[in-house]
PDB file of N, CA and C in Angstrom:
ATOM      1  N   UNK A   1      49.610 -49.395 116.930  1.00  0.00           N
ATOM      2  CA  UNK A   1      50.401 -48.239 116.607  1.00  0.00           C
ATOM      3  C   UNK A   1      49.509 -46.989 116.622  1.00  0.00           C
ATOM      4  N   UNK A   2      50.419 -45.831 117.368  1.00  0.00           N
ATOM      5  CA  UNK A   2      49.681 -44.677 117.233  1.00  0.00           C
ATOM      6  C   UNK A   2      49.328 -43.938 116.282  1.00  0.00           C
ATOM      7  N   UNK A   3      48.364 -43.413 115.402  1.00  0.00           N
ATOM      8  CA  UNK A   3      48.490 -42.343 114.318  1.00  0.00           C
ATOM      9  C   UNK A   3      48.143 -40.946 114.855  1.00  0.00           C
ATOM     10  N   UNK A   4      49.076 -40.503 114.241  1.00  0.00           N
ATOM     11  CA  UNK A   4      48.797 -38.605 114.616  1.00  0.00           C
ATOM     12  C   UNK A   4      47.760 -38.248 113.823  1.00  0.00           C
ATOM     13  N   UNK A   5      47.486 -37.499 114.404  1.00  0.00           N
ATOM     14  CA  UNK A   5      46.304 -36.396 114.616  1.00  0.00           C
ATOM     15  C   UNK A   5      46.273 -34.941 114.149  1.00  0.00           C
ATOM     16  N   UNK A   6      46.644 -34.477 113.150  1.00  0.00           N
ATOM     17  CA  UNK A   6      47.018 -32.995 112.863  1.00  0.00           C
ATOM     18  C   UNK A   6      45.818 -32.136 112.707  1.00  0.00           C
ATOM     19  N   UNK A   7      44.910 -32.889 112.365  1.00  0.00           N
ATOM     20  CA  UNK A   7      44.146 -31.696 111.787  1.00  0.00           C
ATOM     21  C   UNK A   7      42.345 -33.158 111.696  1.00  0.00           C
ATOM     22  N   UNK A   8      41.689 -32.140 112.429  1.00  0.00           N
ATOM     23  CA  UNK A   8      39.861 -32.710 112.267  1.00  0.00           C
ATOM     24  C   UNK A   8      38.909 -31.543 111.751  1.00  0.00           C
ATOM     25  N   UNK A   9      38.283 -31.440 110.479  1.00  0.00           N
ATOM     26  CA  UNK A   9      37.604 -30.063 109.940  1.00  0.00           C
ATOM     27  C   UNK A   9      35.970 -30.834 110.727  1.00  0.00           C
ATOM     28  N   UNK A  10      35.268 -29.829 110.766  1.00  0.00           N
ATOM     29  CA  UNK A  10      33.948 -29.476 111.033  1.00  0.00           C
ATOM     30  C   UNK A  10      33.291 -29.574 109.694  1.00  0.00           C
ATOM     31  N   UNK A  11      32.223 -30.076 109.639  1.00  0.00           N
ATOM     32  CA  UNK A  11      31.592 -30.004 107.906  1.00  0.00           C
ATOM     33  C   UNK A  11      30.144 -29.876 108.434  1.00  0.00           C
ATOM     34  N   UNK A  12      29.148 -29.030 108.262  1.00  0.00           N
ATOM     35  CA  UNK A  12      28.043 -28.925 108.692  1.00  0.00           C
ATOM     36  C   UNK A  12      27.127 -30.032 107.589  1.00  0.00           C
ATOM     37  N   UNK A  13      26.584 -30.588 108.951  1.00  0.00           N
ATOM     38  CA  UNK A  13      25.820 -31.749 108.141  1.00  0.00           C
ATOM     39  C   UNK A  13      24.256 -31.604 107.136  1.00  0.00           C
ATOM     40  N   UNK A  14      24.421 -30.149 107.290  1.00  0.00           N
ATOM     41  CA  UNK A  14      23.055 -29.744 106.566  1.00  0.00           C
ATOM     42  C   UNK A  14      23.523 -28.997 105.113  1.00  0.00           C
ATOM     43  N   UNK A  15      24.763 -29.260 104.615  1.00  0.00           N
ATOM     44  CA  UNK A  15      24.986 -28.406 103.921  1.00  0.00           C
ATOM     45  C   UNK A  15      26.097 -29.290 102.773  1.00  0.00           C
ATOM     46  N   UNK A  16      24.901 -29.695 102.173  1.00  0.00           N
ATOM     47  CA  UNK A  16      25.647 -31.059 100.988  1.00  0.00           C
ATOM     48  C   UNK A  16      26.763 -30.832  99.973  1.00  0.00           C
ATOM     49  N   UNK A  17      26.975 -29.203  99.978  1.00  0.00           N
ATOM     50  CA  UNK A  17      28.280 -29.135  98.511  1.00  0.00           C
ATOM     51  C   UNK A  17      29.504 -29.346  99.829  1.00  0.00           C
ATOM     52  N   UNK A  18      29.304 -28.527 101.458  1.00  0.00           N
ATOM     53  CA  UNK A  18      30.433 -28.885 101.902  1.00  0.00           C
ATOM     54  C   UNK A  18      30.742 -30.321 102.500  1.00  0.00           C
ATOM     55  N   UNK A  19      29.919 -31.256 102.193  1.00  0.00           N
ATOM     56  CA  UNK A  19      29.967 -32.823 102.613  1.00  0.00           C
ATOM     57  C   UNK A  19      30.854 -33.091 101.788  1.00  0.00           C
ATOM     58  N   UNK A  20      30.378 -32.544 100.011  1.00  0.00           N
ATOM     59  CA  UNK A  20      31.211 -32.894  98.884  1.00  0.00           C
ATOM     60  C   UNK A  20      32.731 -32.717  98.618  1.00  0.00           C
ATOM     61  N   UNK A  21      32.620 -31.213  99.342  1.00  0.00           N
ATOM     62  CA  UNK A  21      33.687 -30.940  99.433  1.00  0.00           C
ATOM     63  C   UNK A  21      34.688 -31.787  99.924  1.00  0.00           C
ATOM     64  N   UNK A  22      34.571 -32.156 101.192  1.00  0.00           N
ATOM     65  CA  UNK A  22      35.159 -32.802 102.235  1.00  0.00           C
ATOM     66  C   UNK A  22      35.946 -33.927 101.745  1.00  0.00           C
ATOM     67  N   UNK A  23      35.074 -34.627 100.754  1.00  0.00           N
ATOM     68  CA  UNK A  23      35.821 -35.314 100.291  1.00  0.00           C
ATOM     69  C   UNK A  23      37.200 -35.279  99.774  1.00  0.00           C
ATOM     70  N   UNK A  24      37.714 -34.106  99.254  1.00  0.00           N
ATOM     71  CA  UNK A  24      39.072 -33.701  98.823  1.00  0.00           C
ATOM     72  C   UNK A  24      39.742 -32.703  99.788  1.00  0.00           C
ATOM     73  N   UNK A  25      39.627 -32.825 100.916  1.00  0.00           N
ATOM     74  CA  UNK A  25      40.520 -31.437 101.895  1.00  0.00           C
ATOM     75  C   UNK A  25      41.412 -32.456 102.522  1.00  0.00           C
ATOM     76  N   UNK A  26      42.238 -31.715 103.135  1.00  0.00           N
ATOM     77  CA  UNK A  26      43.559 -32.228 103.199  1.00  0.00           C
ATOM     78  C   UNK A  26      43.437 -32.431 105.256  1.00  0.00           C
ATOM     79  N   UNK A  27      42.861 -33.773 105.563  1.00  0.00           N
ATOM     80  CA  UNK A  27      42.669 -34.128 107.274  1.00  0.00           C
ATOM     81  C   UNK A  27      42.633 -34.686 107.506  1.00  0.00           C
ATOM     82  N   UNK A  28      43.105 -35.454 108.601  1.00  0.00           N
ATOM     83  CA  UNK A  28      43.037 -36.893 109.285  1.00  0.00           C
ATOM     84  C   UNK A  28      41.855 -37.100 109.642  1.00  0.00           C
ATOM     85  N   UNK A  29      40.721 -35.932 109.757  1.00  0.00           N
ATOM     86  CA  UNK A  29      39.442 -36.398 109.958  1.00  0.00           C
ATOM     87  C   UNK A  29      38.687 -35.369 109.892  1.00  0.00           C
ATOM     88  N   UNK A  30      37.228 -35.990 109.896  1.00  0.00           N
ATOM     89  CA  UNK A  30      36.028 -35.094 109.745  1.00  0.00           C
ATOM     90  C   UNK A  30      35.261 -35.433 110.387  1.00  0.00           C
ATOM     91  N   UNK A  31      34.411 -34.092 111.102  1.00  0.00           N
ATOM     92  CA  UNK A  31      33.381 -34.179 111.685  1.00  0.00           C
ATOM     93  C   UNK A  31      32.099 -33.678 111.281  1.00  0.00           C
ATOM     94  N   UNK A  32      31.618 -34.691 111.108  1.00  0.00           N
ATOM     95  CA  UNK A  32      30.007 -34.309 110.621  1.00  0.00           C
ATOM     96  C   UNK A  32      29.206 -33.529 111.326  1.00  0.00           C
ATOM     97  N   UNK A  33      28.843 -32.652 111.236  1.00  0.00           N
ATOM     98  CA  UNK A  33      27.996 -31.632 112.524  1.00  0.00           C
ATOM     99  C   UNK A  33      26.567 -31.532 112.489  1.00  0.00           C
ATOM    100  N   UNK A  34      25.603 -32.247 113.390  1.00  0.00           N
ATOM    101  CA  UNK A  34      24.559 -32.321 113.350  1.00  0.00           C
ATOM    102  C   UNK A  34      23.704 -31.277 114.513  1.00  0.00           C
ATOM    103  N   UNK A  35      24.986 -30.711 115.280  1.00  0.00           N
ATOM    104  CA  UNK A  35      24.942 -29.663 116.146  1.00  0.00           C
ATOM    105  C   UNK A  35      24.474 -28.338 116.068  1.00  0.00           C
ATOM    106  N   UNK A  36      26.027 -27.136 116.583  1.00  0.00           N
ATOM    107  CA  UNK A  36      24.919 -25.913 116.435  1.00  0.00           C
ATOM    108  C   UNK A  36      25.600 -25.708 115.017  1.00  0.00           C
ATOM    109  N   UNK A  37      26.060 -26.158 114.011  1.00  0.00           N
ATOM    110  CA  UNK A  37      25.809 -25.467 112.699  1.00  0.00           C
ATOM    111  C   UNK A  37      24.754 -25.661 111.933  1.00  0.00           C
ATOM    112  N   UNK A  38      23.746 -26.504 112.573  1.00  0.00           N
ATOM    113  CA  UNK A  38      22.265 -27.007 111.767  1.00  0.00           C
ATOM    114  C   UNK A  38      21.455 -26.304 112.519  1.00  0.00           C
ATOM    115  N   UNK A  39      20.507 -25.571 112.058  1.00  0.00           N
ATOM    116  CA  UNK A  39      19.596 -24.898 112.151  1.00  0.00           C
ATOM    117  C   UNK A  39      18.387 -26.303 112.728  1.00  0.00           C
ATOM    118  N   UNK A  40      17.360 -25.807 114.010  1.00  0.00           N
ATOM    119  CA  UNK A  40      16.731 -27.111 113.717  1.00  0.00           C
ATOM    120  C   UNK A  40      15.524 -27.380 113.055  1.00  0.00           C
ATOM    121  N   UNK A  41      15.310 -26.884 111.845  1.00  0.00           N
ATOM    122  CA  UNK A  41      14.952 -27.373 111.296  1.00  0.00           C
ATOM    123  C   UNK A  41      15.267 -28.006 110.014  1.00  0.00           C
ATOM    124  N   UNK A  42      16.497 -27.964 110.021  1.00  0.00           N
ATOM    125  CA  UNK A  42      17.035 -28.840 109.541  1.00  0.00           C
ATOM    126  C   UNK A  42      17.856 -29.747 110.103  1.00  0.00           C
ATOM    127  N   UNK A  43      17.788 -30.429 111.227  1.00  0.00           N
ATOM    128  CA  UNK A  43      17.887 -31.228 111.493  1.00  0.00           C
ATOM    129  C   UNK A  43      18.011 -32.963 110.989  1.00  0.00           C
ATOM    130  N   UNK A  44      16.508 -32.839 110.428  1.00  0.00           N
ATOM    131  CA  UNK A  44      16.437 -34.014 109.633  1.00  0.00           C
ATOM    132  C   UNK A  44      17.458 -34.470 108.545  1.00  0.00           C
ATOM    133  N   UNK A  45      16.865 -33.292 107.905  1.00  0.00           N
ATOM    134  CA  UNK A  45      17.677 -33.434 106.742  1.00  0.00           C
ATOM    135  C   UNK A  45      19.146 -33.610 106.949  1.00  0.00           C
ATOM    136  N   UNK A  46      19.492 -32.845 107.842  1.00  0.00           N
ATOM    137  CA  UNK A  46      21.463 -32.893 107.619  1.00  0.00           C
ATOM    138  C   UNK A  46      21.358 -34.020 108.156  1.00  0.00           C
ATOM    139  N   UNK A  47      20.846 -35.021 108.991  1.00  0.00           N
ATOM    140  CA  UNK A  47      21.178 -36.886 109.299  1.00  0.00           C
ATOM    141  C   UNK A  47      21.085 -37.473 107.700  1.00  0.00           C
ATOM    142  N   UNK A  48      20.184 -36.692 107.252  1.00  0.00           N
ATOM    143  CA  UNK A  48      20.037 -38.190 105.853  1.00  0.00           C
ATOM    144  C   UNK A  48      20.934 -37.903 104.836  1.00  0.00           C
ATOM    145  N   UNK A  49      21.180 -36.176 105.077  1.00  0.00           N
ATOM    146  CA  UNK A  49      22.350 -36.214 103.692  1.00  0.00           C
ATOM    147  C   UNK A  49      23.986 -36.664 104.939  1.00  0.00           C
ATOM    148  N   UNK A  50      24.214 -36.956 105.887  1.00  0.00           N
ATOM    149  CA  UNK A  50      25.163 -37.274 106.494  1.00  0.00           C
ATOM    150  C   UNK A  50      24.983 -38.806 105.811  1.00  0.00           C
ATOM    151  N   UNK A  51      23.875 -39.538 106.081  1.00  0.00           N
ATOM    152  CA  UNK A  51      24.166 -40.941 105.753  1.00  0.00           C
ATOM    153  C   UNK A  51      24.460 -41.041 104.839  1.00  0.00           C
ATOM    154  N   UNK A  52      24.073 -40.330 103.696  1.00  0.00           N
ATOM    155  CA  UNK A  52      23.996 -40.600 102.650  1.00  0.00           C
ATOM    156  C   UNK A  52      25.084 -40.697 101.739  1.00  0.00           C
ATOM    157  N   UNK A  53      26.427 -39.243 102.691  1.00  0.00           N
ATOM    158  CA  UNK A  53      27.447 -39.387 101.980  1.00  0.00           C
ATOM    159  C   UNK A  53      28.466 -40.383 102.351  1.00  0.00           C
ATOM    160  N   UNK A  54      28.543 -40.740 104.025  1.00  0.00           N
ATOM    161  CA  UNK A  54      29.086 -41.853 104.324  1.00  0.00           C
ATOM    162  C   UNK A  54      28.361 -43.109 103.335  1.00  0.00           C
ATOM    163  N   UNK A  55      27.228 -43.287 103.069  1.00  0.00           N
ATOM    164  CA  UNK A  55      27.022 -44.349 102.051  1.00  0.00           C
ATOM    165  C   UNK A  55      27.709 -44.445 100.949  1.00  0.00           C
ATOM    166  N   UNK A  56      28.105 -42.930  99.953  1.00  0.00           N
ATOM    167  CA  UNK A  56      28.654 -42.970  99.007  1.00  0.00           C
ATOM    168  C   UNK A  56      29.853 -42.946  98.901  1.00  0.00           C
ATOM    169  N   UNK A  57      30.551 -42.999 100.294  1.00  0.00           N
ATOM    170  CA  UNK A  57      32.118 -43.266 100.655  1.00  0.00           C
ATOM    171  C   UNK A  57      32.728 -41.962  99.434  1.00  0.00           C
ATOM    172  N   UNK A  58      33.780 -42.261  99.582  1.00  0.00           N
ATOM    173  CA  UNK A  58      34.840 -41.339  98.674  1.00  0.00           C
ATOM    174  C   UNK A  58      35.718 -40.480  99.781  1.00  0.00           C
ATOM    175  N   UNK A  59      35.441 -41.074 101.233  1.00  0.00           N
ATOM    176  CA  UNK A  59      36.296 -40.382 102.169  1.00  0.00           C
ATOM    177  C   UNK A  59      37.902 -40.403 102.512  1.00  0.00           C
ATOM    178  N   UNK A  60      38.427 -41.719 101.714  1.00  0.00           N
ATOM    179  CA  UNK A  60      39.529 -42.386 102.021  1.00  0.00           C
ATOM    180  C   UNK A  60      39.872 -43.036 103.594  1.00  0.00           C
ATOM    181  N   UNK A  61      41.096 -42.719 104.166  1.00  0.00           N
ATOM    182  CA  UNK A  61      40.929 -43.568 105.352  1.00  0.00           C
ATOM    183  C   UNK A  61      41.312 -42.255 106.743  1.00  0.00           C
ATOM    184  N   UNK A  62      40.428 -41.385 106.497  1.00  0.00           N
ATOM    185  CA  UNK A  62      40.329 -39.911 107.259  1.00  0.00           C
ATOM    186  C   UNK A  62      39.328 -41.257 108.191  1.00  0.00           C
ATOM    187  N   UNK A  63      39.515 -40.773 109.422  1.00  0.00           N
ATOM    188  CA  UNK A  63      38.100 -40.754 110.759  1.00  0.00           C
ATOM    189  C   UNK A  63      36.710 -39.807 110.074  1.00  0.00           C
ATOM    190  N   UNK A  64      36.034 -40.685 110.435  1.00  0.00           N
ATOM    191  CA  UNK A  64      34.559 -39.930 110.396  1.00  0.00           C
ATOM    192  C   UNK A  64      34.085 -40.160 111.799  1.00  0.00           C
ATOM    193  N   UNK A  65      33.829 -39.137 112.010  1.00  0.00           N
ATOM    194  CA  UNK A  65      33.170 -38.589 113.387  1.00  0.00           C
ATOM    195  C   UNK A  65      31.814 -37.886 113.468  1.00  0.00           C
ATOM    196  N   UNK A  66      30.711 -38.135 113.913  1.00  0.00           N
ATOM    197  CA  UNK A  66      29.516 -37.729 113.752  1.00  0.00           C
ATOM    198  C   UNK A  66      28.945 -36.523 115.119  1.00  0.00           C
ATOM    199  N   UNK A  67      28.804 -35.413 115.283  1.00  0.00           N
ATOM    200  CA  UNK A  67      28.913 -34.933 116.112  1.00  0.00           C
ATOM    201  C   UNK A  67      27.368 -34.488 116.032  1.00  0.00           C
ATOM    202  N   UNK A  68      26.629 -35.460 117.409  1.00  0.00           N
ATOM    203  CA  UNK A  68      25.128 -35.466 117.688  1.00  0.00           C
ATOM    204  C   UNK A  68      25.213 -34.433 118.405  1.00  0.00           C
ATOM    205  N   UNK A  69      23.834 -33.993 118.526  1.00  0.00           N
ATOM    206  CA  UNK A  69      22.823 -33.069 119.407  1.00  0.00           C
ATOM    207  C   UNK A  69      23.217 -33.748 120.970  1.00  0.00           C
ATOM    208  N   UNK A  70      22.987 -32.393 121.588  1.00  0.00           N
ATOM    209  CA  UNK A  70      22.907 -33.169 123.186  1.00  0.00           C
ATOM    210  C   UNK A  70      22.103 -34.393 123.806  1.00  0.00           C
ATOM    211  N   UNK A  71      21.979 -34.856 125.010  1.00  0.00           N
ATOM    212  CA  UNK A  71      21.477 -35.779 125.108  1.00  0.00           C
ATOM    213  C   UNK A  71      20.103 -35.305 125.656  1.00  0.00           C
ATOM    214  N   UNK A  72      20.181 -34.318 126.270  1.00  0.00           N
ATOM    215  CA  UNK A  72      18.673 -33.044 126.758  1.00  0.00           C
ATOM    216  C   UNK A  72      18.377 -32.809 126.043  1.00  0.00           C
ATOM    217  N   UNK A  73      18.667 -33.164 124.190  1.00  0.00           N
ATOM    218  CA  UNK A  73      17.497 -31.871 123.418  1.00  0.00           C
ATOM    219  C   UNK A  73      16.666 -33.083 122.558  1.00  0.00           C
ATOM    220  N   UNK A  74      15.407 -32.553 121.892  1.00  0.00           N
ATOM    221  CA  UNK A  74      14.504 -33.286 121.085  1.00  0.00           C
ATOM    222  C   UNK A  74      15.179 -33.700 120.111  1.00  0.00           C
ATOM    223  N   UNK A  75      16.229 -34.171 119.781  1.00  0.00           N
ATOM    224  CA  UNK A  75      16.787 -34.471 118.338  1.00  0.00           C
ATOM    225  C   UNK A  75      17.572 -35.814 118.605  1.00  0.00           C
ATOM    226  N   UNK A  76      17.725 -35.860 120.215  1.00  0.00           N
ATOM    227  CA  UNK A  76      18.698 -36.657 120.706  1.00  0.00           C
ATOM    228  C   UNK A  76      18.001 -38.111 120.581  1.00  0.00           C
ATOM    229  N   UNK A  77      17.392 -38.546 120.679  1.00  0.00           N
ATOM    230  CA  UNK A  77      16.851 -39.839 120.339  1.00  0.00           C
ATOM    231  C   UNK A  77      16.602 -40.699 118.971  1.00  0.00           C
ATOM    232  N   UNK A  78      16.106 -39.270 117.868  1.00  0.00           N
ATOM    233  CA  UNK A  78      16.415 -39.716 116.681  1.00  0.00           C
ATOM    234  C   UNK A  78      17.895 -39.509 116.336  1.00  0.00           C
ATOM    235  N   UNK A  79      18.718 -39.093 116.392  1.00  0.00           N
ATOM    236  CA  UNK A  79      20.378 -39.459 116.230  1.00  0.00           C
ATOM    237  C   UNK A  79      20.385 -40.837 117.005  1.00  0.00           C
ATOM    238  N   UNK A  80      20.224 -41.185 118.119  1.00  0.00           N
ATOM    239  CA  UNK A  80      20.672 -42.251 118.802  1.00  0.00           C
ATOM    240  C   UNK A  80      20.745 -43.555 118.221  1.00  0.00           C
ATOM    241  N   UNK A  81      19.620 -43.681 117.254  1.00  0.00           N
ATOM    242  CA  UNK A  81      19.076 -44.503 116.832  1.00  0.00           C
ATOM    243  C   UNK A  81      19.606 -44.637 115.298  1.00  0.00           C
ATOM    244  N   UNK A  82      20.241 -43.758 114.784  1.00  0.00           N
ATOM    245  CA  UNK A  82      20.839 -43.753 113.363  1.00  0.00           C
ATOM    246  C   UNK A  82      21.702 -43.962 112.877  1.00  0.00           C
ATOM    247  N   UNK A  83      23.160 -43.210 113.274  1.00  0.00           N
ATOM    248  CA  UNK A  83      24.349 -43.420 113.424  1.00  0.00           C
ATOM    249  C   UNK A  83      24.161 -44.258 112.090  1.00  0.00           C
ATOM    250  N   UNK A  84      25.012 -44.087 110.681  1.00  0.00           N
ATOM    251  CA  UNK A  84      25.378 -45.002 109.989  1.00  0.00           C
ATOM    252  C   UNK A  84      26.578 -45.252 110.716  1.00  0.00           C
ATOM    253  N   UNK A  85      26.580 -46.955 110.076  1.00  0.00           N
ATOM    254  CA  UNK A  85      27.752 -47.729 111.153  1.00  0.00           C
ATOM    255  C   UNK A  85      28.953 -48.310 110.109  1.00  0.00           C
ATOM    256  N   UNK A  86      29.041 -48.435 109.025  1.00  0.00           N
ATOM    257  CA  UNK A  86      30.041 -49.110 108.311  1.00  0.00           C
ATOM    258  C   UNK A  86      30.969 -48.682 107.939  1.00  0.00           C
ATOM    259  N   UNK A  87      31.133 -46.786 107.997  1.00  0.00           N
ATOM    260  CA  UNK A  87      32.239 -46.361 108.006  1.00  0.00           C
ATOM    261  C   UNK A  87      32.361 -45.171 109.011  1.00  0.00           C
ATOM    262  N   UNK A  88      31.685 -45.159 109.863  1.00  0.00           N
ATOM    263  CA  UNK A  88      31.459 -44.392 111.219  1.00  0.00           C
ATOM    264  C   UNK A  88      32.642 -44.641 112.045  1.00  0.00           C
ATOM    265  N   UNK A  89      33.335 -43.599 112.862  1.00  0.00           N
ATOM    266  CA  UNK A  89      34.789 -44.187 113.221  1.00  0.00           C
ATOM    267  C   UNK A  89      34.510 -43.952 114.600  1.00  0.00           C
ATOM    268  N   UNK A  90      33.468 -42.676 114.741  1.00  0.00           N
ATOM    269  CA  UNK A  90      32.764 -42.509 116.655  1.00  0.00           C
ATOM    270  C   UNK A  90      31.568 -41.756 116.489  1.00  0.00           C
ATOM    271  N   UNK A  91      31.314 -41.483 117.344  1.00  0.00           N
ATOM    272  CA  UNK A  91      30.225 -40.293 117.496  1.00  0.00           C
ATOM    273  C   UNK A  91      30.384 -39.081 118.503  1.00  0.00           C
ATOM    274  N   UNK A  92      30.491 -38.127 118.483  1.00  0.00           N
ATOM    275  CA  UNK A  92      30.868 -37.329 119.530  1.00  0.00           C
ATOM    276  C   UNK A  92      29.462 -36.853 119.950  1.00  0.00           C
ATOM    277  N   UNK A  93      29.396 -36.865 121.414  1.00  0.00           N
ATOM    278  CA  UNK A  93      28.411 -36.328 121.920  1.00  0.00           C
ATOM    279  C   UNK A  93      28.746 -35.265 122.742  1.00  0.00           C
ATOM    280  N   UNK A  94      27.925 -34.329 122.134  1.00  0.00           N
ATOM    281  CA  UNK A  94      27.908 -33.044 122.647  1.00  0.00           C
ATOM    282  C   UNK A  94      27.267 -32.056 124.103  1.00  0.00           C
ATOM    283  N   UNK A  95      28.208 -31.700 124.229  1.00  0.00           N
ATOM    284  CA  UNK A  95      27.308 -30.348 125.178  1.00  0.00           C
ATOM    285  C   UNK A  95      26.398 -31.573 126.618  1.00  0.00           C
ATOM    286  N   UNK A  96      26.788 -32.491 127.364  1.00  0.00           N
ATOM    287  CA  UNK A  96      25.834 -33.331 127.906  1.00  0.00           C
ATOM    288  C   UNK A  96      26.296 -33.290 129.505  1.00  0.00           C
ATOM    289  N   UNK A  97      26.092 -33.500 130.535  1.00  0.00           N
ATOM    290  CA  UNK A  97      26.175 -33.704 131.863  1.00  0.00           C
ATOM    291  C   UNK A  97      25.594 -34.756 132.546  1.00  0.00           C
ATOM    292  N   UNK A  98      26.438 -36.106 132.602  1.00  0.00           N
ATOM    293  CA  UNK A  98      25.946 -37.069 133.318  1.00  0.00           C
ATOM    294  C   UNK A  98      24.322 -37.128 134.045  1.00  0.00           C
ATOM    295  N   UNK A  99      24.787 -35.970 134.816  1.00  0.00           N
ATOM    296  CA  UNK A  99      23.668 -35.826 136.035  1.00  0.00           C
ATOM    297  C   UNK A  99      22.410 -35.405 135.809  1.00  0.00           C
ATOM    298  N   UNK A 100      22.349 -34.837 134.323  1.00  0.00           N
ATOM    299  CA  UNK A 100      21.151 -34.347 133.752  1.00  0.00           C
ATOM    300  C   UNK A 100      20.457 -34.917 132.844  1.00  0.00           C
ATOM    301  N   UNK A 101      21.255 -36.526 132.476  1.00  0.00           N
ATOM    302  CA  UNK A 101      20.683 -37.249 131.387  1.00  0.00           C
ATOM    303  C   UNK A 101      19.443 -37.777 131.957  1.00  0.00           C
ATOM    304  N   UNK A 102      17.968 -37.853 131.145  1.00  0.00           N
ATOM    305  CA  UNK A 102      17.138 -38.258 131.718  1.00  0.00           C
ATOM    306  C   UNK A 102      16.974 -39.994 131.310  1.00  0.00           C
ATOM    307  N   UNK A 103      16.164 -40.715 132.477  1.00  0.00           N
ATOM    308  CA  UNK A 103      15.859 -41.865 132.398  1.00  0.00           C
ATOM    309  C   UNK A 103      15.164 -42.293 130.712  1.00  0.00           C
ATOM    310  N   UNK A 104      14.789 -41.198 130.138  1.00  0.00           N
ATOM    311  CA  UNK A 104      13.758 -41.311 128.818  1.00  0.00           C
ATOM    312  C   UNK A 104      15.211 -41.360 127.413  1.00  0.00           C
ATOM    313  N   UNK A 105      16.043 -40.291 127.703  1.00  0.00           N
ATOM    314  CA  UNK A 105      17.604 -40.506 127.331  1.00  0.00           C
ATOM    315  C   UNK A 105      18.082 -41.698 126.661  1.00  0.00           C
ATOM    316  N   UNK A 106      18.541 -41.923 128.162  1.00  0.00           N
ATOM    317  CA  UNK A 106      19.083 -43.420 128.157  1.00  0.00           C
ATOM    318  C   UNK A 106      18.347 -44.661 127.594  1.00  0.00           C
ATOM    319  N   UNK A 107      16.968 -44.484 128.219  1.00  0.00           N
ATOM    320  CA  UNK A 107      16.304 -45.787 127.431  1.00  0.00           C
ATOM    321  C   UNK A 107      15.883 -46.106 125.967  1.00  0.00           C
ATOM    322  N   UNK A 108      16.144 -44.456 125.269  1.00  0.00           N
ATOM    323  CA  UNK A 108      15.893 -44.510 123.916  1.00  0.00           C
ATOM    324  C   UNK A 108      16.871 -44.938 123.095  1.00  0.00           C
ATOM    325  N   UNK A 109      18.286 -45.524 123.481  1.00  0.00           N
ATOM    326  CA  UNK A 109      19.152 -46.230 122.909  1.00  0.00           C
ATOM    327  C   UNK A 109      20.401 -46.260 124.522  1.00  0.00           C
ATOM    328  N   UNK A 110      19.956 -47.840 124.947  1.00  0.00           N
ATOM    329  CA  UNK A 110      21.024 -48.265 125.877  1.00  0.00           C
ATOM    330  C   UNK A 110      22.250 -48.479 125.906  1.00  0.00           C
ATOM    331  N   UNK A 111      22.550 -48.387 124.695  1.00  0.00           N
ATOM    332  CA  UNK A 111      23.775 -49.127 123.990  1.00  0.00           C
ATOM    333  C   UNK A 111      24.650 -47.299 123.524  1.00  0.00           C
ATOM    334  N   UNK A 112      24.365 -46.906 123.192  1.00  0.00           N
ATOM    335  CA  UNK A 112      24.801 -45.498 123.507  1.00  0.00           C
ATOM    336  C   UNK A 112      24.558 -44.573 124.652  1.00  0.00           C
ATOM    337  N   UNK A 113      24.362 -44.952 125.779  1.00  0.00           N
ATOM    338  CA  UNK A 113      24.937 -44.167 127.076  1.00  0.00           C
ATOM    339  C   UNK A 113      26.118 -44.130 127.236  1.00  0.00           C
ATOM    340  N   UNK A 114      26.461 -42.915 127.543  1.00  0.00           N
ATOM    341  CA  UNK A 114      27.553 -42.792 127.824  1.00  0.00           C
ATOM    342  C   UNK A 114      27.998 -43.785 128.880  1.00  0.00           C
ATOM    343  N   UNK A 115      29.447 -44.117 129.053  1.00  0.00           N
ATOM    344  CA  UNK A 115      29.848 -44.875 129.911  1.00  0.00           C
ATOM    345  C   UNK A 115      30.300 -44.376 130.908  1.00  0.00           C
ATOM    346  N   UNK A 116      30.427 -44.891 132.510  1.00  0.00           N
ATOM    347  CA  UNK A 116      30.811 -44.255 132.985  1.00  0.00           C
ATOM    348  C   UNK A 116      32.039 -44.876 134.147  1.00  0.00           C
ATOM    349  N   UNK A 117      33.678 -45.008 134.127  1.00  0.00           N
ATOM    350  CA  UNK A 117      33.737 -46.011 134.875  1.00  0.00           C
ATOM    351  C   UNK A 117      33.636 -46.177 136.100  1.00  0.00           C
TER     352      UNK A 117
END
């Protein structure tokens, strides 16, 4: 069965009262943003407070969506490799072009290449 889709908020993943927040807004889903609302140097940090709040659940049964760094930039390999998985619903990958993914890319997590049919 299909479920609708009304509404997916953006929650910048570097920025822990609006993770908290998130927990009580009114959406069929959320996207964790590890993108351009993180500064990069914070980078790090917004992955571990992302895991951290998917660890502490309190999301109900909203989609969680994790929205990584491109597959061209330095950040892209440590996301690849992280992804909490137990209440992770996808990962959106951002900003990327088949034709430009490098061989170093792909081999830093095979299992997340994009597919292509």
């Amino acid at each position: 069965m299909t479920r609708p889709r009304r509404s997916h908020l953006f929650m910048p993943g570097s920025n822990p009262r609006a993770l908290e927040k998130a927990r009580n807004l009114a959406a069929d889903g959320l996207i964790l943003d590890l993108e351009d609302s993180v500064a990069p140097e914070a980078k790090a940090a917004a992955r571990e407070g992302i895991a951290a709040a998917i660890a502490a659940k309190g999301f109900g049964k909203r989609e969680i969506l994790i929205r990584t760094n491109g597959l061209d930039t330095p950040w892209w390999a440590m996301t690849s490799r992280w992804p909490p998985r137990p209440r992770l619903t996808a990962s959106w990958f951002q900003k990327f072009q088949v034709s430009k993914i490098s061989t170093r890319s792909a081999a830093a997590s095979p299992s997340s290449a994009p597919h292509r049919p």
